[in-house]
N, C-alpha and C. Protein backbone atom coordinates (compact mmCIF):
# COMPACT_ATOMS: atom_id res chain seq x y z
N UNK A 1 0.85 -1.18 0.00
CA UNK A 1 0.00 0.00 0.00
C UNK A 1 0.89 1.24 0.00
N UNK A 2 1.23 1.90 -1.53
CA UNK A 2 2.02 3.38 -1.38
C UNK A 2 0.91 4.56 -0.97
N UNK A 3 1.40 5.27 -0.45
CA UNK A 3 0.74 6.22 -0.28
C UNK A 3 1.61 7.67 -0.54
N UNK A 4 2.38 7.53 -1.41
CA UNK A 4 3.60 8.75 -1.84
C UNK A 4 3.07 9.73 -2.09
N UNK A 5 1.93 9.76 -3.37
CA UNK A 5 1.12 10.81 -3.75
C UNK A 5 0.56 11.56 -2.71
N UNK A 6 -0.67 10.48 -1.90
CA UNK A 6 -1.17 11.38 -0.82
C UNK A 6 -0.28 12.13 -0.16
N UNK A 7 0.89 11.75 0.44
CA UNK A 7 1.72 12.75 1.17
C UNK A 7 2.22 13.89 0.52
N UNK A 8 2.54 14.03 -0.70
CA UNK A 8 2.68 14.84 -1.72
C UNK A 8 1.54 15.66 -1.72
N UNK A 9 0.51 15.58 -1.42
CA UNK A 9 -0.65 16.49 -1.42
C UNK A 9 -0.88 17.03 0.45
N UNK A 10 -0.68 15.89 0.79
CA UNK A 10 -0.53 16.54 2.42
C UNK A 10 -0.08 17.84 2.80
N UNK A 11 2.17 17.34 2.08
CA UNK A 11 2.43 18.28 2.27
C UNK A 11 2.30 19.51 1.62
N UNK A 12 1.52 19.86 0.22
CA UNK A 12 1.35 20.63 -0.44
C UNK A 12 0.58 21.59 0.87
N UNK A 13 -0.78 20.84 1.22
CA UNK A 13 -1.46 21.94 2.07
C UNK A 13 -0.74 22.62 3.37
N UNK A 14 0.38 21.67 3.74
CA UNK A 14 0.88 22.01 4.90
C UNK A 14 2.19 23.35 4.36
N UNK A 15 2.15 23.00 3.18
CA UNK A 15 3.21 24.26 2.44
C UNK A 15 2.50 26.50 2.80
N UNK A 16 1.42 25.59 1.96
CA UNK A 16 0.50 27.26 1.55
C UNK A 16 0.11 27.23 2.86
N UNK A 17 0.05 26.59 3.85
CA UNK A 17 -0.72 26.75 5.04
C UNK A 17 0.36 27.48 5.65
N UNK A 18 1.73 27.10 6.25
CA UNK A 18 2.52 27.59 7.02
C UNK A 18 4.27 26.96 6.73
N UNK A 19 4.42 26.48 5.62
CA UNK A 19 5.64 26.21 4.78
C UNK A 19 6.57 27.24 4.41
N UNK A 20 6.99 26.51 3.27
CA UNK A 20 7.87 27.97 2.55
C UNK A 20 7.69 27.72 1.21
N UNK A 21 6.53 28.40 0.69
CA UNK A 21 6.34 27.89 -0.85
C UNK A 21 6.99 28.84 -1.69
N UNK A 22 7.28 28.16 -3.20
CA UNK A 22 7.88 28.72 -3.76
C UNK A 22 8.18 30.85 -3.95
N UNK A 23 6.41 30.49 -3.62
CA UNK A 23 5.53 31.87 -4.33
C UNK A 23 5.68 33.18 -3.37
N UNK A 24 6.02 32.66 -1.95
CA UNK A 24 6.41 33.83 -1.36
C UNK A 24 5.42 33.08 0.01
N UNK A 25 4.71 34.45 0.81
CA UNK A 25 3.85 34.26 1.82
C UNK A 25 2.80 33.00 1.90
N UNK A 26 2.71 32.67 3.19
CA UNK A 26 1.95 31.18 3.20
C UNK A 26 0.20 31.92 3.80
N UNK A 27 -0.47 31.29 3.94
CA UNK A 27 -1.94 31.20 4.74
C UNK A 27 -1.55 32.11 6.23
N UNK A 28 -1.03 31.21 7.15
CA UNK A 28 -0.90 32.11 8.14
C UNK A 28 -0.07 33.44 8.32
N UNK A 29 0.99 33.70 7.28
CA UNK A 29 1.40 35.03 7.33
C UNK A 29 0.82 35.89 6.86
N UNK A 30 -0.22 35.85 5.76
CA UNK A 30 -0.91 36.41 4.83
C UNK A 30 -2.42 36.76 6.13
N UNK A 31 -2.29 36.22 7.19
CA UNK A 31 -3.50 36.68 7.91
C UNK A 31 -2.96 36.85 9.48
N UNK A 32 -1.59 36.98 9.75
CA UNK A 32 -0.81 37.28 11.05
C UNK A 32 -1.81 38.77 11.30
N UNK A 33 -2.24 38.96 12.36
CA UNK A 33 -2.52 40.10 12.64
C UNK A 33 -3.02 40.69 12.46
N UNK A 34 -4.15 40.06 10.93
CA UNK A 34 -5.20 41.00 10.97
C UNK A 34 -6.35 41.05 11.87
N UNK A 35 -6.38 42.79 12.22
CA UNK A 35 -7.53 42.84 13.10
C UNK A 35 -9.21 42.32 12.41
N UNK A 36 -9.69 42.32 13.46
CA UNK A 36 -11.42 42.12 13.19
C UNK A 36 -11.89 43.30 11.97
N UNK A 37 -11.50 44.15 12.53
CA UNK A 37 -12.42 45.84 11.72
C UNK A 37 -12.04 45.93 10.28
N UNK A 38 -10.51 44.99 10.47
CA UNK A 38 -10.01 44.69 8.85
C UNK A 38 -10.14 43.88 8.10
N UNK A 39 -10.42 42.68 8.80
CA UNK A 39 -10.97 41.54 8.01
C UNK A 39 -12.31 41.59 7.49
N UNK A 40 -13.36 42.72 7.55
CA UNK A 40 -14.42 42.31 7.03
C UNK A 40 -14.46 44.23 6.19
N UNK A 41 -13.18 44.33 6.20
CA UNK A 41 -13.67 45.53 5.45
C UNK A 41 -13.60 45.02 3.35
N UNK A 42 -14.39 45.63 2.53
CA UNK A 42 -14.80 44.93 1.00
C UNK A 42 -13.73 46.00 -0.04
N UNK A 43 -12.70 46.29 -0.11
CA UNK A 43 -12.29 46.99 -0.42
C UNK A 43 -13.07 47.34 -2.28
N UNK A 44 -13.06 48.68 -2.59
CA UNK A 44 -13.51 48.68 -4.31
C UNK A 44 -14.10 47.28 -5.09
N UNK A 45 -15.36 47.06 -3.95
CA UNK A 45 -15.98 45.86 -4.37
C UNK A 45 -15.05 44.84 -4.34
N UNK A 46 -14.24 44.69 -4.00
CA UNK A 46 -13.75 43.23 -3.78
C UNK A 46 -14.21 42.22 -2.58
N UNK A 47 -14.06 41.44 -2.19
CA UNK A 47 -14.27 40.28 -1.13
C UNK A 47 -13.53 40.69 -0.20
N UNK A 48 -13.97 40.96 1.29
CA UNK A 48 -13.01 40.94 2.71
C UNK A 48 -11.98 39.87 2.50
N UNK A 49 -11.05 40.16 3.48
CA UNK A 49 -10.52 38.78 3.77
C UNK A 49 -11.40 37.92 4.35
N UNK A 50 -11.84 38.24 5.14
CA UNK A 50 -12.88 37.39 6.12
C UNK A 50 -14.00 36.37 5.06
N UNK A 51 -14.32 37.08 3.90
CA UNK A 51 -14.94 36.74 3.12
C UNK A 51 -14.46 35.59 1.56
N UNK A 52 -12.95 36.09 1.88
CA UNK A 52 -12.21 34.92 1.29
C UNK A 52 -12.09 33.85 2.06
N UNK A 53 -11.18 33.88 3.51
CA UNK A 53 -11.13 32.79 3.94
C UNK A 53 -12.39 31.81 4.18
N UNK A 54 -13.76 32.22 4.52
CA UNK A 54 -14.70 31.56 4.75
C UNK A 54 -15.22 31.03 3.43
N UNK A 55 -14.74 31.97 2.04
CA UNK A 55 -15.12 30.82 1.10
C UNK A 55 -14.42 29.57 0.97
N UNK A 56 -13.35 29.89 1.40
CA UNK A 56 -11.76 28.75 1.15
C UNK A 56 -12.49 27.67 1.84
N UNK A 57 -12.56 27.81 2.91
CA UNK A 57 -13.06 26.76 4.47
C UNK A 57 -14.21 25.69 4.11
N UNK A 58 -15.73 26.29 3.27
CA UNK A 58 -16.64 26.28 2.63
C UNK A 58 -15.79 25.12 1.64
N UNK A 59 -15.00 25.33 0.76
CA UNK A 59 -14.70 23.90 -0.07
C UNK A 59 -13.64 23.06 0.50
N UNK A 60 -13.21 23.01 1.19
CA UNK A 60 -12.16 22.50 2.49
C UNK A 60 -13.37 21.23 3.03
N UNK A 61 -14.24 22.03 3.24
CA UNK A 61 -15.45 21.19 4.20
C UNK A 61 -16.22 19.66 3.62
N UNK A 62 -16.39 20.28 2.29
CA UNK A 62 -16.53 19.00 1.12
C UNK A 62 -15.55 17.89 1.66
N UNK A 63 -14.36 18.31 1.31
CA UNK A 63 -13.58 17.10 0.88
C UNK A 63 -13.26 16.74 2.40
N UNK A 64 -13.14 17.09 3.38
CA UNK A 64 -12.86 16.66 4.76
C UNK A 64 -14.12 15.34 4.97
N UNK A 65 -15.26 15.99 4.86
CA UNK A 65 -16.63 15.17 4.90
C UNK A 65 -16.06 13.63 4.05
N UNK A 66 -16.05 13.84 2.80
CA UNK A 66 -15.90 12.73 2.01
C UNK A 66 -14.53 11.82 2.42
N UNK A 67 -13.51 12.60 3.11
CA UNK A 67 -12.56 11.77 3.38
C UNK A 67 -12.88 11.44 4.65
N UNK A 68 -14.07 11.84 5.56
CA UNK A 68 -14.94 10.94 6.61
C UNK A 68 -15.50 10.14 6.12
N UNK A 69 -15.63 9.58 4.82
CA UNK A 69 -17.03 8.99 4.53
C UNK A 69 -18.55 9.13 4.20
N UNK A 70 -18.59 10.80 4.25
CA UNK A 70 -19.73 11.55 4.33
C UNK A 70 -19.98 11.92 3.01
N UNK A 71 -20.81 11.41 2.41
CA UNK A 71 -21.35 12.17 0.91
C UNK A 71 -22.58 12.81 1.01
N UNK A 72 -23.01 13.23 2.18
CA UNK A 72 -24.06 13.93 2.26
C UNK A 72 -23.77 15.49 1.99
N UNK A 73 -22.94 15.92 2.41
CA UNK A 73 -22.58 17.38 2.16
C UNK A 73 -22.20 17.16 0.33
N UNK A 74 -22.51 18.09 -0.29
CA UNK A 74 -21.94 18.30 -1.49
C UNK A 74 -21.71 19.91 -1.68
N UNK A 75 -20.45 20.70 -1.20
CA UNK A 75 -20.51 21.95 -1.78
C UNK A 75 -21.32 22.38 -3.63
N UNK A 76 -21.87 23.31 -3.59
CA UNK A 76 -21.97 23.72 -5.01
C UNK A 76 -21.65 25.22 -5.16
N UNK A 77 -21.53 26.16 -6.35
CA UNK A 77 -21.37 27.24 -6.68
C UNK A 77 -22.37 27.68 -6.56
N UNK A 78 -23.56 27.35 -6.33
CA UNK A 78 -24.90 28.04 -6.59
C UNK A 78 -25.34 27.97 -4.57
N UNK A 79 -24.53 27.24 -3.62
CA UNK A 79 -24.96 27.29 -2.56
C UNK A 79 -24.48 28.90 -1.83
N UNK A 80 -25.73 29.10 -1.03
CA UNK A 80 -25.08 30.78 -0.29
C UNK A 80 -23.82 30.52 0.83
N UNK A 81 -23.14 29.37 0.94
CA UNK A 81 -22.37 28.99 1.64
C UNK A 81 -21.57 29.43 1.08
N UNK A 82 -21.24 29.41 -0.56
CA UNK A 82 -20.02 29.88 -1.12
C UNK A 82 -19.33 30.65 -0.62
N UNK A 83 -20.61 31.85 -1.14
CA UNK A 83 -20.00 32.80 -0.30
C UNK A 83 -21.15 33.80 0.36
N UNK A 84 -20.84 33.76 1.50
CA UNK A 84 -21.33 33.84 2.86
C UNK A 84 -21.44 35.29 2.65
N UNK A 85 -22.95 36.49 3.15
CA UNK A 85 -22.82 37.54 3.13
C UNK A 85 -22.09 38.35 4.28
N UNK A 86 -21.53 39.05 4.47
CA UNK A 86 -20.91 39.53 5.14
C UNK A 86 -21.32 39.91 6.79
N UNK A 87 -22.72 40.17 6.74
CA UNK A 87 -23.59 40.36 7.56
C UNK A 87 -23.61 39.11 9.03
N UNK A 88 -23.38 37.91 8.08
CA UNK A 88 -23.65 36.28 8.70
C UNK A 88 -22.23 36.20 9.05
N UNK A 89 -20.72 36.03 8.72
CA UNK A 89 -19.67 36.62 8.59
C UNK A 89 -19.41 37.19 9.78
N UNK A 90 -19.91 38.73 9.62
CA UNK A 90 -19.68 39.44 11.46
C UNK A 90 -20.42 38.90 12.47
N UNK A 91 -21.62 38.26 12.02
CA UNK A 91 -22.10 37.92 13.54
C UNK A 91 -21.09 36.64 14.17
N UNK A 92 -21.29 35.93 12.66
CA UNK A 92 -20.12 34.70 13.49
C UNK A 92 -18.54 34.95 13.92
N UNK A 93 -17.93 36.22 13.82
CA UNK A 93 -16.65 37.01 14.27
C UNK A 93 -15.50 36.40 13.62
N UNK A 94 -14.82 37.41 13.34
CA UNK A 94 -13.36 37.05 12.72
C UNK A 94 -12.34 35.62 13.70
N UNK A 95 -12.79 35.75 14.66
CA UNK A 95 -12.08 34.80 15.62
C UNK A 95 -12.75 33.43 14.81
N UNK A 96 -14.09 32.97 14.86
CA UNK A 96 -14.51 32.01 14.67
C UNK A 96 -14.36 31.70 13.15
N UNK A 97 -13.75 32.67 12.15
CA UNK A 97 -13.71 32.19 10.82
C UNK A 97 -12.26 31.65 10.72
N UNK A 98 -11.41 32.36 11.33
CA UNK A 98 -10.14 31.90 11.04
C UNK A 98 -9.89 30.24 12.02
N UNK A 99 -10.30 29.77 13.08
CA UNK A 99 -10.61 28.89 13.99
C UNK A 99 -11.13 27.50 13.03
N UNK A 100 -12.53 28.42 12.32
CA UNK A 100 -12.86 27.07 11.31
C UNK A 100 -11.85 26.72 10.48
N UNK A 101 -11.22 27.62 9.82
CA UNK A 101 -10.02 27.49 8.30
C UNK A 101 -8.97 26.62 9.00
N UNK A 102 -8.61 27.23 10.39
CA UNK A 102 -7.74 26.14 11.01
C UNK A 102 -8.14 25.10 10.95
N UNK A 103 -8.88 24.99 11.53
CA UNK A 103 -9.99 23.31 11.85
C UNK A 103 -9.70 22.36 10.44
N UNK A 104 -10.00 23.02 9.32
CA UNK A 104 -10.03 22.54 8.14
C UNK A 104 -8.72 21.83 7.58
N UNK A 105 -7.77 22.71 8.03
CA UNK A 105 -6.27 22.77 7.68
C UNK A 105 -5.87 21.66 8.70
N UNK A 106 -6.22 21.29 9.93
CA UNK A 106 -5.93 20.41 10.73
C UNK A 106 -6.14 19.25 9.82
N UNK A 107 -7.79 18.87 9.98
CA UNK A 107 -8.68 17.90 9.30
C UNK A 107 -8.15 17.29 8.45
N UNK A 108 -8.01 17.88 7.18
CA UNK A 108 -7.06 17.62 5.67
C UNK A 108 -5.92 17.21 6.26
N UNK A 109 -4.58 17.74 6.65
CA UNK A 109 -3.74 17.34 7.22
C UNK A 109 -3.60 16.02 7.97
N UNK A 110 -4.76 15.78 8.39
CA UNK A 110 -4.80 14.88 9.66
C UNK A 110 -5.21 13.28 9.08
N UNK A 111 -6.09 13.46 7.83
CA UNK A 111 -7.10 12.54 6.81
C UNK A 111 -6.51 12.06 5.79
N UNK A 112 -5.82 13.03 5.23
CA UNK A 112 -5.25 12.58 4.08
C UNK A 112 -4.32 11.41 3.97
N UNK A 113 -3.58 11.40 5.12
CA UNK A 113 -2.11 9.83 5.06
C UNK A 113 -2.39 9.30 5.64
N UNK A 114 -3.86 8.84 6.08
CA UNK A 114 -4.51 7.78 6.40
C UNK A 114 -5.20 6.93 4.84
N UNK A 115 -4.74 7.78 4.30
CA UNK A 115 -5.34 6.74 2.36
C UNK A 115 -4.30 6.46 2.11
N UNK A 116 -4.34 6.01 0.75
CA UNK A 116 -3.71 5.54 0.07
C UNK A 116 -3.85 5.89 -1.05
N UNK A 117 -2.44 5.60 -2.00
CA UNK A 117 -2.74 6.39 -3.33
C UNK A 117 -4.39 6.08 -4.67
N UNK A 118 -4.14 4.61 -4.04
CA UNK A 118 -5.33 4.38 -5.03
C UNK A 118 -6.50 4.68 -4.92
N UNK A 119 -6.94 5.63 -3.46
CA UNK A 119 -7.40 6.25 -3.54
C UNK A 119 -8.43 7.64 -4.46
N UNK A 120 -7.02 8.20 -4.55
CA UNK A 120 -7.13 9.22 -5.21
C UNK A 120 -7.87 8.95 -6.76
N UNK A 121 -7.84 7.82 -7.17
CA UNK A 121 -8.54 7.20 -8.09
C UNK A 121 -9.67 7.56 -8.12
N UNK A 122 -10.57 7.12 -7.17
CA UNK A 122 -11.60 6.93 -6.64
C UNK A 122 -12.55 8.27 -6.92
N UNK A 123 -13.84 7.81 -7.11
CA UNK A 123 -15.16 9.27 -7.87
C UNK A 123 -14.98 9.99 -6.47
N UNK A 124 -14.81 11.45 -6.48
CA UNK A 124 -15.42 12.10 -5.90
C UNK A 124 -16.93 12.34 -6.02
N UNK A 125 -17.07 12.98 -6.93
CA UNK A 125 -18.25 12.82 -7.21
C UNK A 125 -18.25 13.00 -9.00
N UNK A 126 -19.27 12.94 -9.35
CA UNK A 126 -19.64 12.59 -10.58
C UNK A 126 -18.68 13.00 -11.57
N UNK A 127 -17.76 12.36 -12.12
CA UNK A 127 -17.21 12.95 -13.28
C UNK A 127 -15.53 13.33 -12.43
N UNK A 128 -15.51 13.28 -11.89
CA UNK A 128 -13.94 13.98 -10.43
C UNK A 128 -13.31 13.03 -10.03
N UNK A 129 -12.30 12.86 -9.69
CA UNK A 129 -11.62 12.07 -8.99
C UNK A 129 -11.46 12.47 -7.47
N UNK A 130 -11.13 12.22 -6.50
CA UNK A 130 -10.15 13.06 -5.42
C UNK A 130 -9.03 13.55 -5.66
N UNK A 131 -8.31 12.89 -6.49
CA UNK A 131 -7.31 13.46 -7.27
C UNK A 131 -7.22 14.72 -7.61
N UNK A 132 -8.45 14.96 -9.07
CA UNK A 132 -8.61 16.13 -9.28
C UNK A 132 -9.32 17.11 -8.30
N UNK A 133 -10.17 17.33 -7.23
CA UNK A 133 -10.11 17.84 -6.17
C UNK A 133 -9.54 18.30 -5.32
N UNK A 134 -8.57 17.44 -5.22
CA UNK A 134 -7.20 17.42 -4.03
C UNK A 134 -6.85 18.74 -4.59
N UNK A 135 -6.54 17.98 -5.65
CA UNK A 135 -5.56 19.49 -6.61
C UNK A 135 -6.05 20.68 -6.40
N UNK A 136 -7.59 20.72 -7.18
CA UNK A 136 -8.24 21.78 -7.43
C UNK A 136 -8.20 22.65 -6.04
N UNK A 137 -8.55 21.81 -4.66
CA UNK A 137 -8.83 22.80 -3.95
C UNK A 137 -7.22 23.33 -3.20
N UNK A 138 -5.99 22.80 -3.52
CA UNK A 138 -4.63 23.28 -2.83
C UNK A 138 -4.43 24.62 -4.19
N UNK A 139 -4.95 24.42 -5.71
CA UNK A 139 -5.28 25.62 -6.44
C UNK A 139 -5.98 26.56 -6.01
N UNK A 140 -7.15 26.45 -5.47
CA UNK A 140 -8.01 27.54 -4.92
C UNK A 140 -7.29 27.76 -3.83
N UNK A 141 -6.64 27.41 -2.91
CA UNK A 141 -6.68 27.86 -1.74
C UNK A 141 -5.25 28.89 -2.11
N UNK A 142 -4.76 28.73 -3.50
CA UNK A 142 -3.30 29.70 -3.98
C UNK A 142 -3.60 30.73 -4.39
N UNK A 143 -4.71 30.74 -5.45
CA UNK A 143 -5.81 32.16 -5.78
C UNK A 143 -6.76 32.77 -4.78
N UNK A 144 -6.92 32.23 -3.76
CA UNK A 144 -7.38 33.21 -3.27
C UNK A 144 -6.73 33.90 -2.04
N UNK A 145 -5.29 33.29 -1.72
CA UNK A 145 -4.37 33.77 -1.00
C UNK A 145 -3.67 34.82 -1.78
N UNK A 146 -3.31 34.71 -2.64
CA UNK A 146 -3.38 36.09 -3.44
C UNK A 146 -4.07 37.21 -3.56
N UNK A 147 -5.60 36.63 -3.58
CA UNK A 147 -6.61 37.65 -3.33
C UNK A 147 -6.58 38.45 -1.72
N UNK A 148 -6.16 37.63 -1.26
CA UNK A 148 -5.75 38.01 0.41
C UNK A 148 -4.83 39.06 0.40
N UNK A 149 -3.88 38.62 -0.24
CA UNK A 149 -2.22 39.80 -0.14
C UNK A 149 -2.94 41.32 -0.81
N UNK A 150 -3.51 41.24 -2.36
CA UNK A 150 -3.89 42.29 -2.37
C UNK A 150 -5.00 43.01 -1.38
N UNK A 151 -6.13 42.02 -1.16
CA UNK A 151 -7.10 42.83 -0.22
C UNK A 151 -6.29 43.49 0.98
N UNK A 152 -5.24 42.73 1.47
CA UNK A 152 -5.06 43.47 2.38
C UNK A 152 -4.06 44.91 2.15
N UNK A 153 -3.57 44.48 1.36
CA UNK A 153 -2.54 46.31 0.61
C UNK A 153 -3.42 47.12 0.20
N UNK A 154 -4.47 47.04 -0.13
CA UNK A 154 -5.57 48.09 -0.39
C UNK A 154 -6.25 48.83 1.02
N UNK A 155 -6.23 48.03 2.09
CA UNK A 155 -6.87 48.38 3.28
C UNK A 155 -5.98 48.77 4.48
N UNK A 156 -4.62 48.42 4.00
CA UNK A 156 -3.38 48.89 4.50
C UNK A 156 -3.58 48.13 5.95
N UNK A 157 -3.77 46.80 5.83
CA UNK A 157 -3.67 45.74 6.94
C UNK A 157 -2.86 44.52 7.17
């Protein structure tokens, strides 16, 4: 039973999370210190941070579920979970969004090198692999950490 790949994806998340990736800043430096009043500010129509990370977390949550065994959750683009209005956001507080993203980052971390590669084979769901998932979401979680670095140089946070 290899499981090379999975760890290869492990450590990918454990890279952008708090590594040293190629690209520069990881997840937790990209959100060291930001205050509350800054994380939910929308700069020139863009997305808060607060409003990025809780979308990030939101497809994090999918694949944690399914690597429980859970196919009851299915994220979609059309769910208001995507992305969360800002309103729902502050009540649940900047403390509790970054807490979940952790949670998530644990989870994945924690799930993943308990498979095996042939795994990754395996339907996510219709038409997907975990494979392509895996990927897709250590991709999303690179674009919108980007989206992070600028939101926050615009709000000077």
């Amino acid at each position: 039973m290899t499981n090379s790949k999975i760890l290869y994806y492990a450590n990918r998340f454990n890279e952008i999370y708090n590594g040293s990736p190629w690209y520069g800043e990881t997840v937790e430096v990209k959100l060291k210190g930001l205050a509350e009043e800054k994380a939910f500010v929308k700069p020139q129509g863009a997305h808060s941070v607060a409003e990025l990370v809780a979308h990030m977390t939101y497809w994090r949550k999918g694949l944690i579920a399914r690597l429980e065994g859970d196919y009851g959750f299915s994220p979609s683009v059309e769910s208001m979970d995507n992305w969360t209005d800002i309103s729902t956001l502050k009540a649940r507080g900047w403390n509790k969004i970054l807490d979940d993203f952790n949670h998530s980052q644990q989870k994945i971390t924690q799930l993943l090198p308990k498979k095996n590669d042939k795994f990754l084979e395996e339907e996510y769901s219709p038409g997907s692999t975990f494979e392509y998932v895996i990927q897709g979401i250590i991709d999303h979680d690179v674009y919108h950490l980007g989206q992070i670095g600028l939101v926050r140089r615009f709000i000077n946070g």
